[in-house]
Structure formats: structure tokens, C-alpha cells
N, C-alpha and C. Protein backbone atom coordinates (compact mmCIF):
# COMPACT_ATOMS: atom_id res chain seq x y z
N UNK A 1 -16.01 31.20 -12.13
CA UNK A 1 -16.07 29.94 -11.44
C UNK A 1 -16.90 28.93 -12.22
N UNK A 2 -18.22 29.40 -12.86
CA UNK A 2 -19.21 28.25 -13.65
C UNK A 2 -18.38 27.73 -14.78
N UNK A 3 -16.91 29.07 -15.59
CA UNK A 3 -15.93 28.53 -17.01
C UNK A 3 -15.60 27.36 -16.33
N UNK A 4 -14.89 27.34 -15.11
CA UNK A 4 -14.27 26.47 -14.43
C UNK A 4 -14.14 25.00 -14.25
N UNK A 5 -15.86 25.07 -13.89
CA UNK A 5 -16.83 23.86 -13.64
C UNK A 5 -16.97 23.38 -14.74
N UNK A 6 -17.40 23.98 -16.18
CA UNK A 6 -17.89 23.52 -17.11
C UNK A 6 -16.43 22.83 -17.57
N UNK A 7 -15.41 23.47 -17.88
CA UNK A 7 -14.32 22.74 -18.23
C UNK A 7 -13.53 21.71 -18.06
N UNK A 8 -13.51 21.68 -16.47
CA UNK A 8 -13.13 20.21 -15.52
C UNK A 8 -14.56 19.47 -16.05
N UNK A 9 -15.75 19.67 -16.30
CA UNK A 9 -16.36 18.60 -16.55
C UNK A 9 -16.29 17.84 -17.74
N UNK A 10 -15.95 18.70 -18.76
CA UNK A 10 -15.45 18.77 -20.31
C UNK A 10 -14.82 17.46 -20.27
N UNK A 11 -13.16 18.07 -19.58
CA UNK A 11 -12.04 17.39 -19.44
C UNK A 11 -12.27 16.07 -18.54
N UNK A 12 -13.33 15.73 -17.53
CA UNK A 12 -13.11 14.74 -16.89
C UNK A 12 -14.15 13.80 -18.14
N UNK A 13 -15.00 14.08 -18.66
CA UNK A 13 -15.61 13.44 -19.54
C UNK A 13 -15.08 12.98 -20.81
N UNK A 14 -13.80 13.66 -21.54
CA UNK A 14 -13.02 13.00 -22.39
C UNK A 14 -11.68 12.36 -21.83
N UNK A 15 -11.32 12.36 -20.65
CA UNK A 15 -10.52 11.30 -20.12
C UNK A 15 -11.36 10.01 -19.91
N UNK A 16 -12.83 10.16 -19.35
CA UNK A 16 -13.17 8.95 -19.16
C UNK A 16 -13.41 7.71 -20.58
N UNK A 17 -13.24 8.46 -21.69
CA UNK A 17 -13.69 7.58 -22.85
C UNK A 17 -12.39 6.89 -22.89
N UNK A 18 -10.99 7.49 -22.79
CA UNK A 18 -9.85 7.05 -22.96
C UNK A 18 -9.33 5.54 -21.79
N UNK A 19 -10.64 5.45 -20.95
CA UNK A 19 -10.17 4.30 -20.03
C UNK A 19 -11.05 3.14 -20.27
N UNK A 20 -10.96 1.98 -20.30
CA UNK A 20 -11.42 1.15 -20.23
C UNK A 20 -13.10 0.82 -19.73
N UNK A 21 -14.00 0.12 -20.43
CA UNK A 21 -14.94 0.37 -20.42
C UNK A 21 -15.42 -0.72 -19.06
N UNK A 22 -16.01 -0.23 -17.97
CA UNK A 22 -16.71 -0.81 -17.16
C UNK A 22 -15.81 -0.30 -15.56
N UNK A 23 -14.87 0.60 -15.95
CA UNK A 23 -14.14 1.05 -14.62
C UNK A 23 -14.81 2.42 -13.99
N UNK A 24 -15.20 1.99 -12.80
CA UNK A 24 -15.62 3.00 -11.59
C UNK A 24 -15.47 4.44 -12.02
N UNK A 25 -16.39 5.24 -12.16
CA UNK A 25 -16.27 6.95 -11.87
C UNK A 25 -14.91 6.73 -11.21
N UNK A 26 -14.63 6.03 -9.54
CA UNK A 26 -14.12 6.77 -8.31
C UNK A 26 -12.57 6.17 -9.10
N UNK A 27 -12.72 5.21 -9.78
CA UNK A 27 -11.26 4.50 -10.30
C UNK A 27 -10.60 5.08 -11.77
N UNK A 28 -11.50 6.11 -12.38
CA UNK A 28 -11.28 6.76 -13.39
C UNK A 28 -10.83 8.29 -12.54
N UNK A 29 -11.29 8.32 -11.86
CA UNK A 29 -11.25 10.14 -10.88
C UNK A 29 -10.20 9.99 -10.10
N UNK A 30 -9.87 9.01 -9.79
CA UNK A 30 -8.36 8.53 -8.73
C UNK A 30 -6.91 8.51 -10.16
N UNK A 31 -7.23 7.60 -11.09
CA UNK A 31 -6.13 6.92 -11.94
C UNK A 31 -5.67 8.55 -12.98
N UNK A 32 -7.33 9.82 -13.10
CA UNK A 32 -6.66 10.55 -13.73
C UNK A 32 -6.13 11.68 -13.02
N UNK A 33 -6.20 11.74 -11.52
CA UNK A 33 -5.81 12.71 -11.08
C UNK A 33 -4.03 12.47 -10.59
N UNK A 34 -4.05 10.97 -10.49
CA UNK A 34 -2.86 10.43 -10.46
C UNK A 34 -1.30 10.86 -11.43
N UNK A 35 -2.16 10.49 -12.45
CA UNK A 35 -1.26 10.49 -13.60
C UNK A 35 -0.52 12.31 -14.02
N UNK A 36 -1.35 12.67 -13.54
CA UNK A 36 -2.02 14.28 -13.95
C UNK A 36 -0.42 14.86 -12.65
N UNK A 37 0.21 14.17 -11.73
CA UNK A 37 0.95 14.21 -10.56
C UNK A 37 2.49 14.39 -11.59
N UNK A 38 1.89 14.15 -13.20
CA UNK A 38 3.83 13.81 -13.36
C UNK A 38 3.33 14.28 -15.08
N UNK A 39 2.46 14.71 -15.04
CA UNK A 39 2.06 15.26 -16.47
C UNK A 39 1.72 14.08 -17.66
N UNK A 40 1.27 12.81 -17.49
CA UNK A 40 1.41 12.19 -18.18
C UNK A 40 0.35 11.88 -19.04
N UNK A 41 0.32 11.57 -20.04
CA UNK A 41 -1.18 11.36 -20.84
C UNK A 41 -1.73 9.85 -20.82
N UNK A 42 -2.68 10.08 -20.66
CA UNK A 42 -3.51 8.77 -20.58
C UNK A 42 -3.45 7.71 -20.98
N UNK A 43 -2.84 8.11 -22.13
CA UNK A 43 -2.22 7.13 -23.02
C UNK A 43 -0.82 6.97 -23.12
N UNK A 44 -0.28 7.16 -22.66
CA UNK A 44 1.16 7.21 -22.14
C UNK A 44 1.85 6.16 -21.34
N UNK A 45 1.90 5.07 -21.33
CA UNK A 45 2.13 3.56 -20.49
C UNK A 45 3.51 4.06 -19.97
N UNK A 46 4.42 4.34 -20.73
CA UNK A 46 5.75 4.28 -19.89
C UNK A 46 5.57 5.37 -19.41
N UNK A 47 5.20 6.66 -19.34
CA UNK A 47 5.21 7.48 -18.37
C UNK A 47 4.78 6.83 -16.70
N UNK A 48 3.52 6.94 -16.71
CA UNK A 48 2.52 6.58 -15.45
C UNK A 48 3.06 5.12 -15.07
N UNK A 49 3.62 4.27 -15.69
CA UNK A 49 3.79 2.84 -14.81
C UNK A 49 5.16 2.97 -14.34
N UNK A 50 6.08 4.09 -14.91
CA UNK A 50 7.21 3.93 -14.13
C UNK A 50 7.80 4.51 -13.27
N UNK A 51 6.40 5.68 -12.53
CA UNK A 51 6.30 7.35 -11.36
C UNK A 51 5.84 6.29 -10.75
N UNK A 52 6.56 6.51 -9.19
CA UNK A 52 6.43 6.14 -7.92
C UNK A 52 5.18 6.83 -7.39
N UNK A 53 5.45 8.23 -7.73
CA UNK A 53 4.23 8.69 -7.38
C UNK A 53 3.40 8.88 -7.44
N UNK A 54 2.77 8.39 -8.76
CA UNK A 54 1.27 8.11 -9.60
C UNK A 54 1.03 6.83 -8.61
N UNK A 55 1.77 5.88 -8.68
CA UNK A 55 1.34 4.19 -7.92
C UNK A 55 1.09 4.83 -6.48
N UNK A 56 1.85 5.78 -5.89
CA UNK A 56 1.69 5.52 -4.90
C UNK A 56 -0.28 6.47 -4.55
N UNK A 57 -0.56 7.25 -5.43
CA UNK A 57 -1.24 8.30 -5.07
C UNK A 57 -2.16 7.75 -5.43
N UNK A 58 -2.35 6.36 -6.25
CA UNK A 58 -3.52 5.18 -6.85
C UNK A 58 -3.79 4.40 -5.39
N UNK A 59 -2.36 4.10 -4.69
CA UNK A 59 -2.66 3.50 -3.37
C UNK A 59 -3.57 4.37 -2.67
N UNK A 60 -3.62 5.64 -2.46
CA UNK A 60 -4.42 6.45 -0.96
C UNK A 60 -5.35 6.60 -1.48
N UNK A 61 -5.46 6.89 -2.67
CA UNK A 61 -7.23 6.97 -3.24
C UNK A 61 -8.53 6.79 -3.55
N UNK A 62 -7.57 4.99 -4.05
CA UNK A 62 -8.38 4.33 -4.02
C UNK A 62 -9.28 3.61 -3.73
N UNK A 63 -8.27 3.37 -2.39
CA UNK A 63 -9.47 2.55 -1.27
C UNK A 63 -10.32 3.58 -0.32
N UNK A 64 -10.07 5.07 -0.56
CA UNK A 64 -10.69 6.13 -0.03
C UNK A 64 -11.56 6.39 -0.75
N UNK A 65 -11.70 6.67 -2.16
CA UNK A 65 -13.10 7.11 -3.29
C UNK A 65 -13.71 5.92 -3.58
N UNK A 66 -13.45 4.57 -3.63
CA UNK A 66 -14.09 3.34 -4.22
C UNK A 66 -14.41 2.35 -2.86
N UNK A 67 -15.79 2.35 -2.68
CA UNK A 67 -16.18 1.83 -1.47
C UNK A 67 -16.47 0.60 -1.47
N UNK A 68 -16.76 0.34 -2.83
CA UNK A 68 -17.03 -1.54 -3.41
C UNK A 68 -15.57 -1.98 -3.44
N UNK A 69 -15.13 -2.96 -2.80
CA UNK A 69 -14.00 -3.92 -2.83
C UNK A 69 -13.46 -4.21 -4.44
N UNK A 70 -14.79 -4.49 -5.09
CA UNK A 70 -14.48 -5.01 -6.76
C UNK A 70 -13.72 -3.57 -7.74
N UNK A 71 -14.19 -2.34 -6.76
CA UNK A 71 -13.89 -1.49 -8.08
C UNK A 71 -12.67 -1.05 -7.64
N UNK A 72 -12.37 -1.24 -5.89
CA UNK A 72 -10.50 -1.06 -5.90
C UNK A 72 -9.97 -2.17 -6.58
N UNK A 73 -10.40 -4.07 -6.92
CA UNK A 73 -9.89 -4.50 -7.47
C UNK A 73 -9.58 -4.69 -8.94
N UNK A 74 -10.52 -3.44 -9.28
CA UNK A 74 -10.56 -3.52 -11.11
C UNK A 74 -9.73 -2.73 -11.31
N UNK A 75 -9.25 -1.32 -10.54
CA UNK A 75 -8.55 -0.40 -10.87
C UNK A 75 -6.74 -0.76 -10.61
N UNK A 76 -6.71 -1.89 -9.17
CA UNK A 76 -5.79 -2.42 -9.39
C UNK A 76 -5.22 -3.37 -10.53
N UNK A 77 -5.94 -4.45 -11.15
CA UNK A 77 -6.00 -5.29 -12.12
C UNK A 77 -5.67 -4.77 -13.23
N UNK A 78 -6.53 -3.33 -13.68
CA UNK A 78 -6.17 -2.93 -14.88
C UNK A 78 -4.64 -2.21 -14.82
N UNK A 79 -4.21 -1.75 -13.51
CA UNK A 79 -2.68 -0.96 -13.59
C UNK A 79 -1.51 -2.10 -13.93
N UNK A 80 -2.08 -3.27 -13.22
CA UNK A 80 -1.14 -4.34 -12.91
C UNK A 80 -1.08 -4.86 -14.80
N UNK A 81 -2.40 -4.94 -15.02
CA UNK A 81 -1.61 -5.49 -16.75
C UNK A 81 -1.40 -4.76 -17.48
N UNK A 82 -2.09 -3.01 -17.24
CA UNK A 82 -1.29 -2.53 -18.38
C UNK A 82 0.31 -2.13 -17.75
N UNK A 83 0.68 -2.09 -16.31
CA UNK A 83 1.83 -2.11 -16.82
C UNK A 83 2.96 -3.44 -15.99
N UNK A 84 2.23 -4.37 -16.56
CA UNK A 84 3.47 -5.34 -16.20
C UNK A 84 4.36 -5.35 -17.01
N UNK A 85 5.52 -5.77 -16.47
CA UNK A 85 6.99 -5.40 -16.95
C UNK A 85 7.64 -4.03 -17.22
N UNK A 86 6.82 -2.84 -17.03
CA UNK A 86 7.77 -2.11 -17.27
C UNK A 86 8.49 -1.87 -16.58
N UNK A 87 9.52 -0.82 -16.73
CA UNK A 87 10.33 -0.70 -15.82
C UNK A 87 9.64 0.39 -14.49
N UNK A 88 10.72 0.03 -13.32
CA UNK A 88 10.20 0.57 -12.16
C UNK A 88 8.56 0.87 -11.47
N UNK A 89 8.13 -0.58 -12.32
CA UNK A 89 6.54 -0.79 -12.00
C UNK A 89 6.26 -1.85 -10.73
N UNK A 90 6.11 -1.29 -9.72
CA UNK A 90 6.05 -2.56 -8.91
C UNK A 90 4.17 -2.78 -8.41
N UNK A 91 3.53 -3.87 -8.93
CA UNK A 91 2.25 -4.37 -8.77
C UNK A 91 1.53 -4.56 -7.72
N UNK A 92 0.64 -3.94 -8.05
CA UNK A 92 -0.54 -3.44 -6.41
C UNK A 92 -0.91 -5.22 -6.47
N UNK A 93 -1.35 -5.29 -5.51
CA UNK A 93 -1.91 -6.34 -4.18
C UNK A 93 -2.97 -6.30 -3.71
């Protein structure tokens, strides 16, 4: 159980370098468990902006783990430009 712990911490600590600098623990812990729903890599834009179910699983999370208003609106902001226009991306609100 401690391999366990140490490894998810590993792994949540080199996803967080891969996100944008000044975004929420709760908006980095929501966006990678999201993505993680359809196998996609972090770096992967057309994967994650064009799963219904990554957007949708960014919707229940976020306003559940991020209790500051600003850091559900940063985590929205940053989905909305990295993926405007792609396909089957429809933009949080």
C-alpha cells in the first residue's frame, strides 16, 4: 500500500509540471483524473477536447474540489482556449 502511495504521488507530481503554471492543485487533480477517463495524455489536445466524457467529468468536479470561484474559472478558461475549435468541443460557461 506505501509502493502505492509513493507512486500516485510520483505520478501526480509529474503531471502537475505538464499544466500550466498558476492552476489549482483541485483544477490539476480534477483535469488529470479526467483525461485519465479515455486514456489520454496530457499533452494530447485532440484527444481530451473532443471526449464528452472528460468535459463532462471537468463539469462535476470542479465545482466540487475547487471552492474559490477563480480556480473553477481558471480551469474552465484554460479548457476553453486550449481547446477552441476543435472538433466536438463544446465550451464551459
Amino acid at each position: 500500500m506505501k509502493s502505492f502511495v509513493a507512486i500516485s504521488a510520483i505520478i501526480a507530481a509529474v503531471s502537475a509540471q505538464s499544466f500550466p503554471a498558476g492552476l489549482s492543485t483541485c483544477a490539476v487533480s480534477c483535469f488529470s483524473s479526467a483525461i485519465s477517463i479515455k486514456d489520454c495524455q496530457v499533452t494530447d489536445q485532440k484527444c481530451y477536447c473532443a471526449k464528452a466524457p472528460i468535459q463532462e467529468a471537468l463539469k462535476s468536479c470542479v465545482p466540487e474540489k475547487c471552492t474559490k470561484k477563480e480556480d473553477v474559472k481558471a480551469v474552465y478558461d484554460m479548457a476553453n482556449k486550449m481547446c477552441s475549435g476543435a472538433p466536438g468541443y463544446t465550451a464551459f460557461t
